[in-house]
Protein backbone atom coordinates (compact mmCIF):
# COMPACT_ATOMS: atom_id res chain seq x y z
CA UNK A 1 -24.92 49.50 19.93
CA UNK A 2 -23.41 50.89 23.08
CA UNK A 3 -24.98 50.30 26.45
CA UNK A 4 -27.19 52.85 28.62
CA UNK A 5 -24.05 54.05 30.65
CA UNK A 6 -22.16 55.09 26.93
CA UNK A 7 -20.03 52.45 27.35
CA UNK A 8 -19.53 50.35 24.39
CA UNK A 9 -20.58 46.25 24.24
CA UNK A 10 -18.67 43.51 24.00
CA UNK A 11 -20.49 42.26 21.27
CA UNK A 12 -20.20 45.66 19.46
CA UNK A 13 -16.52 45.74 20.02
CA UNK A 14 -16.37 42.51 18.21
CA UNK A 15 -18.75 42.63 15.72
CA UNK A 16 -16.27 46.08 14.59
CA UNK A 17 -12.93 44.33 14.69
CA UNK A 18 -14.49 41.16 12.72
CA UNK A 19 -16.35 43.89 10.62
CA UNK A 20 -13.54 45.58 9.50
CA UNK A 21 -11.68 42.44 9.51
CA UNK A 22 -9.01 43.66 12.00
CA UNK A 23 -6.83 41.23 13.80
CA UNK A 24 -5.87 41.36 17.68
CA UNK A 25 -2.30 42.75 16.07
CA UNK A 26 -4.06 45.02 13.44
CA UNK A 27 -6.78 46.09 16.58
CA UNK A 28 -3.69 47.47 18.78
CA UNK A 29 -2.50 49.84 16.20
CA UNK A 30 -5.45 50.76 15.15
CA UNK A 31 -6.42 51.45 18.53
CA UNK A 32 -2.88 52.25 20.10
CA UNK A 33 -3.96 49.78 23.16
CA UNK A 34 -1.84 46.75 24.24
CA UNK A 35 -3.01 43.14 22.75
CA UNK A 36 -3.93 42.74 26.75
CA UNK A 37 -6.50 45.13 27.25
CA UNK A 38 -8.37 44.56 23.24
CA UNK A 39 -8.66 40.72 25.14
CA UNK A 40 -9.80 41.96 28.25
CA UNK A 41 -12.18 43.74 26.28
CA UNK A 42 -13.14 40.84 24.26
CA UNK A 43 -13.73 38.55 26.89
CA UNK A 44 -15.59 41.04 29.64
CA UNK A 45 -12.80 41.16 31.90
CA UNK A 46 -12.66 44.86 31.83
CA UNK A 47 -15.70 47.59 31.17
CA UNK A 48 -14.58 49.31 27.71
CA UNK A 49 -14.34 52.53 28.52
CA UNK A 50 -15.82 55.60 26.37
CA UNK A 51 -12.43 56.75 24.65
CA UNK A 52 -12.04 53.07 23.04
């Protein structure tokens, strides 16, 4: 689910990569983001914004 703001969740974020069985590696491709910022994701450290 995404949050009231249309921001995705943490948890949501995660439950897709472990959903789709998607490594950090696999997640950056996919995503065309740095390992970095998918773990800054992961752990809260930054808001995930819309475009992710």
């Amino acid at each position: 689910m995404t949050a009231q703001a249309g921001r995705t969740t943490r948890q949501y974020f995660a439950a897709r990569m472990e959903r789709n069985q998607l490594s950090l590696r696999q997640a950056t491709q996919a995503i065309g983001m740095t390992r970095r910022m998918i773990t800054y994701y992961k752990s809260r450290a930054r808001p995930i914004p819309k475009t992710v």
